[in-house]
Protein backbone atom coordinates (compact mmCIF):
# COMPACT_ATOMS: atom_id res chain seq x y z
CA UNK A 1 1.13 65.37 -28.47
CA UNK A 2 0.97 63.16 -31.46
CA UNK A 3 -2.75 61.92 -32.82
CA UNK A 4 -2.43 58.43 -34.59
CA UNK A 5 -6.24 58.68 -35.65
CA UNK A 6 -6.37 54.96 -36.55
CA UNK A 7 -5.68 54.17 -32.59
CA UNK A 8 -9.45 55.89 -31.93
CA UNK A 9 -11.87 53.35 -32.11
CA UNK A 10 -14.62 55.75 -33.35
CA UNK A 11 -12.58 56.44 -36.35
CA UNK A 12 -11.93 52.55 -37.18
CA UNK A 13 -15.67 52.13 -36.22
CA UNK A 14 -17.02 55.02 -38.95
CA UNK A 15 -14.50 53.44 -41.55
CA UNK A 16 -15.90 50.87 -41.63
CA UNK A 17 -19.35 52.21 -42.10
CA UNK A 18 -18.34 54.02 -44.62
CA UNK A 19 -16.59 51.10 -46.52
CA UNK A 20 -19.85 49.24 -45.91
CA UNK A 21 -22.25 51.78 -46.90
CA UNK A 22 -19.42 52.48 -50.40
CA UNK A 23 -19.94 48.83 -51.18
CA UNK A 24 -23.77 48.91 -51.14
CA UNK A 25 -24.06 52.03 -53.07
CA UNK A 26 -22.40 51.03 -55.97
CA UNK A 27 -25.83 49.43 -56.09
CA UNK A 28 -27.71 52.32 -56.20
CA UNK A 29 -29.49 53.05 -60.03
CA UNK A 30 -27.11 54.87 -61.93
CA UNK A 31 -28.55 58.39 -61.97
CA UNK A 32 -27.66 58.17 -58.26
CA UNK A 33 -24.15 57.83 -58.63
CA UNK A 34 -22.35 61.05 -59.65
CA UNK A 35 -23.94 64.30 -57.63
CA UNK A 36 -27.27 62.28 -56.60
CA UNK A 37 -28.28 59.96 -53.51
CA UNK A 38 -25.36 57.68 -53.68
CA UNK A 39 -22.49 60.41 -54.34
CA UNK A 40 -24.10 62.32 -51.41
CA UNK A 41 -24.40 59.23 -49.29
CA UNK A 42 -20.63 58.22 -49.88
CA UNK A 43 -19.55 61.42 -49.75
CA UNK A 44 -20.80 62.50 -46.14
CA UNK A 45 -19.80 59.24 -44.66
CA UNK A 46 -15.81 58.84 -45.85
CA UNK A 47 -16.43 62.85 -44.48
CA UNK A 48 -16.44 61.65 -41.03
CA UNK A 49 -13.21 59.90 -41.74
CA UNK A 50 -11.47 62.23 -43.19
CA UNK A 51 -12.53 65.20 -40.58
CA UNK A 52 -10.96 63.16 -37.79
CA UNK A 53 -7.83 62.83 -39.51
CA UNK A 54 -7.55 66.10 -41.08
CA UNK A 55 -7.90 67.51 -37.75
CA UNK A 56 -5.31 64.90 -35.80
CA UNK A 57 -2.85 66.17 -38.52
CA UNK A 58 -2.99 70.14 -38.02
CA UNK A 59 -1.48 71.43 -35.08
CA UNK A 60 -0.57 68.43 -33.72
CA UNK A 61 -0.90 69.16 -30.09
CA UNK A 62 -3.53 71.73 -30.00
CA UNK A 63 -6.69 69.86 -29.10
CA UNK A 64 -8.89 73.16 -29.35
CA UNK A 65 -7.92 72.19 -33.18
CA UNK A 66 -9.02 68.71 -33.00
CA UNK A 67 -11.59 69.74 -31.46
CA UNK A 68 -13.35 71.86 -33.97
CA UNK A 69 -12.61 69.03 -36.52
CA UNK A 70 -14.37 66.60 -34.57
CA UNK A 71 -17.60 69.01 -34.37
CA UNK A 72 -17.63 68.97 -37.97
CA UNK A 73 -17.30 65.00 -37.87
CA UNK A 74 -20.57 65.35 -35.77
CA UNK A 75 -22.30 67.78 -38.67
CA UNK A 76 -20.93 65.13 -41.38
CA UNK A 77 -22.66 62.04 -39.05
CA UNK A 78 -26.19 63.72 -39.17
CA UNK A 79 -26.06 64.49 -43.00
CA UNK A 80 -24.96 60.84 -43.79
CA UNK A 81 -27.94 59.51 -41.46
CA UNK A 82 -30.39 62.06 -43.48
CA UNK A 83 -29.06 60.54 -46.77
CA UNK A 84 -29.43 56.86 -45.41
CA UNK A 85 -33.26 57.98 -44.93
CA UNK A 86 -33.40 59.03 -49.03
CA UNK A 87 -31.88 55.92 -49.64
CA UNK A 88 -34.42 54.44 -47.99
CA UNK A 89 -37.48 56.34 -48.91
CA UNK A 90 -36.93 56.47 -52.61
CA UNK A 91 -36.15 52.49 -52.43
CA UNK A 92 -32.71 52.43 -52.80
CA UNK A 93 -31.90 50.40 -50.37
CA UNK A 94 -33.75 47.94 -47.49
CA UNK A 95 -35.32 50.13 -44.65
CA UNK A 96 -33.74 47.46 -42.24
CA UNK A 97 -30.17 47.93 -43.66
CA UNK A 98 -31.28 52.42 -43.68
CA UNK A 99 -31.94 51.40 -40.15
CA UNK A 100 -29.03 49.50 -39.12
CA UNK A 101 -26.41 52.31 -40.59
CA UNK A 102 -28.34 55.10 -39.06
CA UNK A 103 -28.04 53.09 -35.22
CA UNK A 104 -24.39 52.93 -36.28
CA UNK A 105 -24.06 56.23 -37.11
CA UNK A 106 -25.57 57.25 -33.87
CA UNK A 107 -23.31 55.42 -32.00
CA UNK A 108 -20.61 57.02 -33.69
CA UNK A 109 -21.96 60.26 -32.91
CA UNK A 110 -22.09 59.41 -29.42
CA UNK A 111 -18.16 58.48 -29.11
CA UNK A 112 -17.51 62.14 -31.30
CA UNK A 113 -19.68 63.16 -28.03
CA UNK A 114 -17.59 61.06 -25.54
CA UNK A 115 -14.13 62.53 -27.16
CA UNK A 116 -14.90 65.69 -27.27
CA UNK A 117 -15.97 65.22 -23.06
CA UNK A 118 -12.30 63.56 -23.76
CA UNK A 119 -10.75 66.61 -25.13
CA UNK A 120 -12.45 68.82 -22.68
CA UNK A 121 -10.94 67.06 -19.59
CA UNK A 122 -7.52 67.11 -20.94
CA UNK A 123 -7.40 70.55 -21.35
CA UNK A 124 -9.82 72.53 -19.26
CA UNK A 125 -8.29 75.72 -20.42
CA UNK A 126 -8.55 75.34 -24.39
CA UNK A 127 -12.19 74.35 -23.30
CA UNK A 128 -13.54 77.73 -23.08
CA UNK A 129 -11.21 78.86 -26.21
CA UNK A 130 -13.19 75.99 -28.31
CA UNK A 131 -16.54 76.74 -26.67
CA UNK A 132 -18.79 75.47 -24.01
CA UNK A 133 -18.04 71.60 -23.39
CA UNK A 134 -20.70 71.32 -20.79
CA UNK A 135 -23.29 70.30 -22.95
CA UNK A 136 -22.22 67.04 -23.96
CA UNK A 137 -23.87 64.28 -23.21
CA UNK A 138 -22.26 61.13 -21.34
CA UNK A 139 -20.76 59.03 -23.62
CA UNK A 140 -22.02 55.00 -23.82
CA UNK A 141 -18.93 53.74 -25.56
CA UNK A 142 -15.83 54.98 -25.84
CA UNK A 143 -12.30 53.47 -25.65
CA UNK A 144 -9.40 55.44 -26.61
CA UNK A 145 -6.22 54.60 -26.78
CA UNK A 146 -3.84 57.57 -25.75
């Protein structure tokens, strides 16, 4: 099966995060820009992106591959949310706007959740191969597009 990653509206939804959280950055002082809050900040969030389609593009077909490529898009989620909460605490940006992108990033944590419980359907069999599925919790949006 071929993965067009831009037809999964949690990666169009955490691109545009990260664009969002890029543009405000820029605004960060200027110590923060190369290796400090900022870098980091960027860095973790265009890391969701690029985990989802790094993983659509290997082994196109295998969603135990996909799979472990969208766990790391989970581990990526959490680390931009922690760096959205140094943002915030040392003053670099608004706590409302911290706020708002860690909300988003939740909710783009729970549609990773909701495709993976996607993935695991599909392929009952790879499920064990990739690791226990049961876990997950019940997605609260979620619309792909197969």
């Amino acid at each position: 099966m071929s993965r067009d990653v831009w037809a999964l509206d949690v990666f169009r939804r955490a691109y545009a995060l990260s664009l969002d959280v890029h543009r405000a950055s820029q605004g960060f002082p200027k110590s923060e820009q190369y290796g400090g809050v900022a870098d980091q900040l960027r860095r973790a969030s265009k890391s969701v992106c690029a985990l989802l389609a790094e993983g659509s593009g290997r082994q196109v077909g295998s969603d135990v591959e996909f799979w472990r490529y969208v766990i790391m898009a989970l581990g990526s989620v959490e680390e931009a949310k922690l760096w959205c909460a140094y943002a915030r605490d040392l003053g670099f940006v608004e706590a409302a706007s911290a706020g708002a992108w860690q909300s988003l990033y939740s909710e783009v944590a729970r549609m990773l959740h909701g495709l993976l419980k996607h993935l695991g359907r599909r392929d009952e069999g790879a499920a064990s191969a990739a690791g226990p599925r049961t876990s997950t919790p019940e997605p609260k949006c979620l619309n792909l597009k197969d």
